[in-house]
PDB file of N, CA and C in Angstrom:
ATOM      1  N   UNK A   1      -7.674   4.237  16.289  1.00  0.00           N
ATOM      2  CA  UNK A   1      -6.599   3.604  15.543  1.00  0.00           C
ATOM      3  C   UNK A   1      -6.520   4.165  14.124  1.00  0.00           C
ATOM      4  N   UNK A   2      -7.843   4.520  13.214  1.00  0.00           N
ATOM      5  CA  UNK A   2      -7.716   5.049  12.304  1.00  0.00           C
ATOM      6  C   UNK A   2      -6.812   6.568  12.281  1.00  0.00           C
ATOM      7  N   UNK A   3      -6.817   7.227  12.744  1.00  0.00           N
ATOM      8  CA  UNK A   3      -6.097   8.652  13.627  1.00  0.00           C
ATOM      9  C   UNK A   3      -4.650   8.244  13.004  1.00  0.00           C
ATOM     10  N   UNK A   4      -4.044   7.109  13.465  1.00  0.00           N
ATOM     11  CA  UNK A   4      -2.859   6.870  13.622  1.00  0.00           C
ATOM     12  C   UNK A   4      -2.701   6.541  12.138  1.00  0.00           C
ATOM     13  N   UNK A   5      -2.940   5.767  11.588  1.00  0.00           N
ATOM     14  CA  UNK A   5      -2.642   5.816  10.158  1.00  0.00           C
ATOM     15  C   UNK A   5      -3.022   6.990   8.877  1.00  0.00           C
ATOM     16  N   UNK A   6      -3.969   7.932   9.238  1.00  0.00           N
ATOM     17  CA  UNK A   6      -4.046   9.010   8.722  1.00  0.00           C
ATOM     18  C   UNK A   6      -2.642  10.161   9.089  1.00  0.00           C
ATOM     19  N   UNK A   7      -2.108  10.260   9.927  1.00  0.00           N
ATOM     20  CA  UNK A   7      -0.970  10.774  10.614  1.00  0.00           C
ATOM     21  C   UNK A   7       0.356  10.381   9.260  1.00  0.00           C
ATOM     22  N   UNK A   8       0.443   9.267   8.553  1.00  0.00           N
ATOM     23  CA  UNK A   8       0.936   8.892   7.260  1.00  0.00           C
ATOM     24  C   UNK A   8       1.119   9.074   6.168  1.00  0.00           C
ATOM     25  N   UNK A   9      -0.139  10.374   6.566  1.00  0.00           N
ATOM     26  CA  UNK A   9      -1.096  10.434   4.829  1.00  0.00           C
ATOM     27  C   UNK A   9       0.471  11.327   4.236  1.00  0.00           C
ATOM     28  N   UNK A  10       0.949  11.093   2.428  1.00  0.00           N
ATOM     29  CA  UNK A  10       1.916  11.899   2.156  1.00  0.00           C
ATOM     30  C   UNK A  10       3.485  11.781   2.620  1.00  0.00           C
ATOM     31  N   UNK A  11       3.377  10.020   3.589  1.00  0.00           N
ATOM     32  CA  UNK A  11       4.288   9.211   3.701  1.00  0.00           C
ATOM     33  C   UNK A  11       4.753   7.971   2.747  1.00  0.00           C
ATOM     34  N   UNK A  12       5.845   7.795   2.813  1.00  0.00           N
ATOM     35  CA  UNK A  12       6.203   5.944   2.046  1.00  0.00           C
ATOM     36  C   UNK A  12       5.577   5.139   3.115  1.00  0.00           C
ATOM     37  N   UNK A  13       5.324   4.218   2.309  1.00  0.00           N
ATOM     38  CA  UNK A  13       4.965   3.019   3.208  1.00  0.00           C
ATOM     39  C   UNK A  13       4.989   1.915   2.019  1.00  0.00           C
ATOM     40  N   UNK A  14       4.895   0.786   3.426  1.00  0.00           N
ATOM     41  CA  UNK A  14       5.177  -0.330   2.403  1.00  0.00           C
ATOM     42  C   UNK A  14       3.747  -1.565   2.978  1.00  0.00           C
ATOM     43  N   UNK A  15       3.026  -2.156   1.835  1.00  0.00           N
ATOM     44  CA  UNK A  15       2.076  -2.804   1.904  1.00  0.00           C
ATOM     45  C   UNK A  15       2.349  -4.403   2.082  1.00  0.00           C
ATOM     46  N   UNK A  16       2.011  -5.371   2.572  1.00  0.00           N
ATOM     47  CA  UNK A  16       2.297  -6.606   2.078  1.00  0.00           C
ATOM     48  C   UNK A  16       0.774  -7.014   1.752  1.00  0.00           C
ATOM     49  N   UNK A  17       0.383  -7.942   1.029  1.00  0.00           N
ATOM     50  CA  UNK A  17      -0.915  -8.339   0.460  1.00  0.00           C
ATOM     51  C   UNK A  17      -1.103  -9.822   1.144  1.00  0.00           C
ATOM     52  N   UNK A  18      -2.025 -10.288   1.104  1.00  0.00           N
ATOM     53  CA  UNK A  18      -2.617 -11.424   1.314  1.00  0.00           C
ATOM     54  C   UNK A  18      -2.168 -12.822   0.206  1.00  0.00           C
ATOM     55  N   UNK A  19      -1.635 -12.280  -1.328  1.00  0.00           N
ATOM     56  CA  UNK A  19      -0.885 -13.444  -1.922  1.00  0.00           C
ATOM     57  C   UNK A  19       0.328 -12.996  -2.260  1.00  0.00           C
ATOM     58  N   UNK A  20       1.104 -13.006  -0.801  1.00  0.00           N
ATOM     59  CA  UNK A  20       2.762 -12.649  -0.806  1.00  0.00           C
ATOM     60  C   UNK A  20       2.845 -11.556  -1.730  1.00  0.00           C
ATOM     61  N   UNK A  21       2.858 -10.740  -2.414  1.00  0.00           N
ATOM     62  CA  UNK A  21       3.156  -9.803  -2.896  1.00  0.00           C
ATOM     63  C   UNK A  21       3.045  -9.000  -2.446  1.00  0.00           C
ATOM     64  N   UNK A  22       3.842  -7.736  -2.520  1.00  0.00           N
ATOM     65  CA  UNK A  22       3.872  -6.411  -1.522  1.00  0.00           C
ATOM     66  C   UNK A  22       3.763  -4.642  -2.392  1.00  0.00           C
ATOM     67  N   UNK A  23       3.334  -3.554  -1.896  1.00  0.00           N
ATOM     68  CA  UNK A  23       3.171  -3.059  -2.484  1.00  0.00           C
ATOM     69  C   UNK A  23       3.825  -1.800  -1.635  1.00  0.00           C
ATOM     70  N   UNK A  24       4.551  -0.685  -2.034  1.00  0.00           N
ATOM     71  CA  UNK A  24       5.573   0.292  -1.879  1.00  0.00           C
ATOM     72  C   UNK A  24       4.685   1.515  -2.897  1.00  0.00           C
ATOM     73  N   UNK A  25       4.436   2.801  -1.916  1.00  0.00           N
ATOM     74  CA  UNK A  25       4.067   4.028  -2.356  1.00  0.00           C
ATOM     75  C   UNK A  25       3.816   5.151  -1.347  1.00  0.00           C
ATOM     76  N   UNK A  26       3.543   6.130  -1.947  1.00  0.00           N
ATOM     77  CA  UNK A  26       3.062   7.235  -0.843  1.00  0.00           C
ATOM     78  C   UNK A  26       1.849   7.229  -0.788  1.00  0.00           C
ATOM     79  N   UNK A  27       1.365   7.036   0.732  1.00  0.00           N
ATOM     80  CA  UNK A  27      -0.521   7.039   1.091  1.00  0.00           C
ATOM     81  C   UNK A  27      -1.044   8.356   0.482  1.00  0.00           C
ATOM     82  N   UNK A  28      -1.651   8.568  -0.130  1.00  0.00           N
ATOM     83  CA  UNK A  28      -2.719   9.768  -0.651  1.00  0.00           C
ATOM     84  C   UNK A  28      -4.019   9.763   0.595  1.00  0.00           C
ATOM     85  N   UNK A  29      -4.474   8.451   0.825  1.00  0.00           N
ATOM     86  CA  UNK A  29      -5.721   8.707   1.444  1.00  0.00           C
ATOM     87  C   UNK A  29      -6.006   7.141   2.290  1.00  0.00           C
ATOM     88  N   UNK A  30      -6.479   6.945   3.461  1.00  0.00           N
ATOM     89  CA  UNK A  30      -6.877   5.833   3.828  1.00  0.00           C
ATOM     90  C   UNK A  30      -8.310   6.085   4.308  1.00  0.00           C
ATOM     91  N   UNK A  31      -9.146   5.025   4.780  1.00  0.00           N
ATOM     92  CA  UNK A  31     -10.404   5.100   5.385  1.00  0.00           C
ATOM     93  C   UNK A  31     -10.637   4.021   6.286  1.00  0.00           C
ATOM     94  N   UNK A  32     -11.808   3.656   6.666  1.00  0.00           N
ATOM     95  CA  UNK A  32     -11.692   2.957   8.056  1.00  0.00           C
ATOM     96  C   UNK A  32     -11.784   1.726   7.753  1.00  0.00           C
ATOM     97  N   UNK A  33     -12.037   1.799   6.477  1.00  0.00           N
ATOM     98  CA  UNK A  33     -12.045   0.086   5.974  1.00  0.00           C
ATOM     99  C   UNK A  33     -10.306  -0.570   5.584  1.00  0.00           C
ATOM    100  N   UNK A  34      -9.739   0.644   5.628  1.00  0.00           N
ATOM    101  CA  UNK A  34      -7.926   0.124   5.445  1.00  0.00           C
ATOM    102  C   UNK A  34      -7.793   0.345   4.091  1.00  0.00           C
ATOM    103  N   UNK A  35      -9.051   0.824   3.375  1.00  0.00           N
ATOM    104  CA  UNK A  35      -8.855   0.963   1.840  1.00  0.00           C
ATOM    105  C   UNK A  35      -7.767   1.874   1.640  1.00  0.00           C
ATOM    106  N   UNK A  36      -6.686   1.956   0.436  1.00  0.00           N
ATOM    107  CA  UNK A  36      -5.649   2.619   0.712  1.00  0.00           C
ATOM    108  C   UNK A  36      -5.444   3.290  -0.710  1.00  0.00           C
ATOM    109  N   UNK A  37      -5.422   4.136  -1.123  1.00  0.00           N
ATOM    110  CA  UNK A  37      -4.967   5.047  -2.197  1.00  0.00           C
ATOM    111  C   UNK A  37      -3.414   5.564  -2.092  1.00  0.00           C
ATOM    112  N   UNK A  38      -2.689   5.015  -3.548  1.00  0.00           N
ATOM    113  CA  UNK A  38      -1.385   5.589  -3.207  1.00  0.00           C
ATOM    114  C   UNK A  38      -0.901   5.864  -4.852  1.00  0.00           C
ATOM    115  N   UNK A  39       0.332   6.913  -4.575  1.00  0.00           N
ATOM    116  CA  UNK A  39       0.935   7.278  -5.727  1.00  0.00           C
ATOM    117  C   UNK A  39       2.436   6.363  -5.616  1.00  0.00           C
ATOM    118  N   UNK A  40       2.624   6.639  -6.905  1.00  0.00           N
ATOM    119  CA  UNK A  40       4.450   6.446  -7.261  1.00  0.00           C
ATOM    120  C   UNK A  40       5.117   4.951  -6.883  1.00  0.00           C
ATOM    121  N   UNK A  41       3.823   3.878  -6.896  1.00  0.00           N
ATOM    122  CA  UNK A  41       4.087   2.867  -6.676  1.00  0.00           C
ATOM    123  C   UNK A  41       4.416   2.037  -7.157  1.00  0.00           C
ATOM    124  N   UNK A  42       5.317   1.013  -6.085  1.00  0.00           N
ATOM    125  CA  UNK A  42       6.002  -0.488  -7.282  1.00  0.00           C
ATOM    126  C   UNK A  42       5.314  -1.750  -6.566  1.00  0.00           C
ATOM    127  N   UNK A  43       5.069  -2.475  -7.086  1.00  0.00           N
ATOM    128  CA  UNK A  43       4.525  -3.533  -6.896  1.00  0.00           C
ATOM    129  C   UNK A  43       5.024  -4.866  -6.988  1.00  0.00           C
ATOM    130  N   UNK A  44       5.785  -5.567  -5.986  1.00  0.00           N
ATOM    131  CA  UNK A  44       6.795  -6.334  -5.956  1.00  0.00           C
ATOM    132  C   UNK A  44       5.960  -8.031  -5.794  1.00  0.00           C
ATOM    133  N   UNK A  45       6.196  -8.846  -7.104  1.00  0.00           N
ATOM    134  CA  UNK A  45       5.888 -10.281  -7.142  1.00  0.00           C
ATOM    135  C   UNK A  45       6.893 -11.064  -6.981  1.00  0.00           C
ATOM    136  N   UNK A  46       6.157 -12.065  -6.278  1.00  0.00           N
ATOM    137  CA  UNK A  46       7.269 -13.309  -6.007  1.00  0.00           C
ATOM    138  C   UNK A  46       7.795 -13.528  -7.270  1.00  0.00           C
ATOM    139  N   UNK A  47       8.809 -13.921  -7.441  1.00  0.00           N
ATOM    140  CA  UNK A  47       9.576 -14.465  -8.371  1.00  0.00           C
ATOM    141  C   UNK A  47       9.911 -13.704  -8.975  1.00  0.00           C
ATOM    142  N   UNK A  48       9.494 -12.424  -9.373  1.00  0.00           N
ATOM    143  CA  UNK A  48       9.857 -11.384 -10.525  1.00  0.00           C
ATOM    144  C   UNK A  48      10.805 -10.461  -9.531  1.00  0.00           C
ATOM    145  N   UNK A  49      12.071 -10.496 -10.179  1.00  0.00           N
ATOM    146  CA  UNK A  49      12.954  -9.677 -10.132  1.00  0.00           C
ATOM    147  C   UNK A  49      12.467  -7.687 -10.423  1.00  0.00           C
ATOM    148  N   UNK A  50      12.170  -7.689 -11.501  1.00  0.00           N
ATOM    149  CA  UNK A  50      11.935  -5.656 -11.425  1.00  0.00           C
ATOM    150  C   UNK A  50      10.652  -6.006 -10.909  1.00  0.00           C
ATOM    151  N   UNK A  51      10.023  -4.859  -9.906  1.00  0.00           N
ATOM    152  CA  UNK A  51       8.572  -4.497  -9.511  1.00  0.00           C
ATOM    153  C   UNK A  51       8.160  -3.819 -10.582  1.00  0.00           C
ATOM    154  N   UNK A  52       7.071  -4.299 -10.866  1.00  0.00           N
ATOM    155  CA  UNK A  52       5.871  -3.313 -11.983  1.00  0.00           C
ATOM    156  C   UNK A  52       5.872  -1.688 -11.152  1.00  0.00           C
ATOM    157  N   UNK A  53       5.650  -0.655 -11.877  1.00  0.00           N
ATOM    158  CA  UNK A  53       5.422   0.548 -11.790  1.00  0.00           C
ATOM    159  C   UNK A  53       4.314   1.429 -12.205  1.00  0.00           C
ATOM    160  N   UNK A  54       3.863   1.711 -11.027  1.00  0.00           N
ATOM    161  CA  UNK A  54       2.434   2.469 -11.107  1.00  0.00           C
ATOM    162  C   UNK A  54       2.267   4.189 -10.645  1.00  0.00           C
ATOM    163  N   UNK A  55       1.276   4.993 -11.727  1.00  0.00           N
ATOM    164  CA  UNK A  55       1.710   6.405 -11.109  1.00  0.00           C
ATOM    165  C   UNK A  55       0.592   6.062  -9.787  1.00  0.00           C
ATOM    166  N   UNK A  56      -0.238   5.138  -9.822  1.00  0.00           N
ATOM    167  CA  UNK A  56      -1.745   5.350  -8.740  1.00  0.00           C
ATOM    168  C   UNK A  56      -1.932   4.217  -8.662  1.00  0.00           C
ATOM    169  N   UNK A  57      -2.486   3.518  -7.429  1.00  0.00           N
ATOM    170  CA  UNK A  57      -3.138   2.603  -7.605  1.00  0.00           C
ATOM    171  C   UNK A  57      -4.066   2.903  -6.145  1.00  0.00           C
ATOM    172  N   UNK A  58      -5.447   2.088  -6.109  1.00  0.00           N
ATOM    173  CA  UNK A  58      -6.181   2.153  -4.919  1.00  0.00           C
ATOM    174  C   UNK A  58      -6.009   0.018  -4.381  1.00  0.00           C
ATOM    175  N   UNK A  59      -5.976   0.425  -2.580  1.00  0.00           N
ATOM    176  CA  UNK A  59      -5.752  -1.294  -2.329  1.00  0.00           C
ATOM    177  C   UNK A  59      -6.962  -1.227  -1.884  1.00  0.00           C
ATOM    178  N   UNK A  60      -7.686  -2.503  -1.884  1.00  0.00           N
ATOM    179  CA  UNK A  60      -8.619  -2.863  -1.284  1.00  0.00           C
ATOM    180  C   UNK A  60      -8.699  -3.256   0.382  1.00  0.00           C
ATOM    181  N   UNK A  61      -8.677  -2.411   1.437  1.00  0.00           N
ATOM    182  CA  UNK A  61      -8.730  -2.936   2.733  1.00  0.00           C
ATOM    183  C   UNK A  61      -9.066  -4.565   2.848  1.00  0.00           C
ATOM    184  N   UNK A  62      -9.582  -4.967   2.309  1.00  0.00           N
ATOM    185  CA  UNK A  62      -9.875  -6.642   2.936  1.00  0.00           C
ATOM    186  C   UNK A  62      -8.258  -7.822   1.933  1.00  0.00           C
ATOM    187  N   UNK A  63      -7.564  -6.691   1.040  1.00  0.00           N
ATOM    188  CA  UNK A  63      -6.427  -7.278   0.704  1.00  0.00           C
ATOM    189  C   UNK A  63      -5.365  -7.549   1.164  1.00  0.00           C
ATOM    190  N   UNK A  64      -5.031  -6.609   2.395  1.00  0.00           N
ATOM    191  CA  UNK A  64      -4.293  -6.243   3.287  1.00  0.00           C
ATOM    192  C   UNK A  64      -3.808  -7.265   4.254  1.00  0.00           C
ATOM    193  N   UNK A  65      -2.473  -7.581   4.504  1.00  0.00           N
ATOM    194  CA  UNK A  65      -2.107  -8.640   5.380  1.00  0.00           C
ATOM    195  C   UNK A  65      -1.780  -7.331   6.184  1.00  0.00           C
ATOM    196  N   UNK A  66      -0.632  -6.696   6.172  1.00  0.00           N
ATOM    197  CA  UNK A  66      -0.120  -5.831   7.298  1.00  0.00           C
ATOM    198  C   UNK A  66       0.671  -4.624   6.289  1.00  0.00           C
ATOM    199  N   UNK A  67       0.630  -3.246   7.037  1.00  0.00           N
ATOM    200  CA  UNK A  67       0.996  -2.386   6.638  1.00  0.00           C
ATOM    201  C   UNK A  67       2.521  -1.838   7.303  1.00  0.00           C
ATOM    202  N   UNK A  68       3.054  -1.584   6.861  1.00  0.00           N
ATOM    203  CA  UNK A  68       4.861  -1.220   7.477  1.00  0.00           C
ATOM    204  C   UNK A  68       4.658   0.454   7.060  1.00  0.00           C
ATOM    205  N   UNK A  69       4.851   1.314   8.385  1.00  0.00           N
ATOM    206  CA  UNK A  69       4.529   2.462   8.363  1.00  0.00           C
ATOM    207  C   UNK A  69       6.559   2.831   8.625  1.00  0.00           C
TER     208      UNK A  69
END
């Protein structure tokens, strides 16, 4: 299963998190823990209208509700 999400790497994708907030970037790198490294990302909070903007950020695999490939 890991296979299949490396197949991504240098794709958009879109993150959702564990406290409703979601996160939008290109995968740089994943590992088997779901840990996720990404560029050019926005980071979308409930209630807040503009998403924050990031050149990098790394997710923590155990943050992860579901990933939208």
């Amino acid at each position: 299963m890991y296979d299949i999400y490396k197949s991504f790497i240098r794709k958009r994708i879109k993150i959702k998190l564990n406290d409703n907030s979601s996160i939008e970037g290109d995968l740089i790198s994943i590992d088997g823990y779901l840990n996720l490294a990404l560029q050019h990302v926005l980071l979308y909070e409930e209630g807040i209208g503009e998403p924050f903007v990031f050149r990098s950020c790394l997710v923590k695999g155990s943050n992860v509700e579901c990933i939208a490939l």
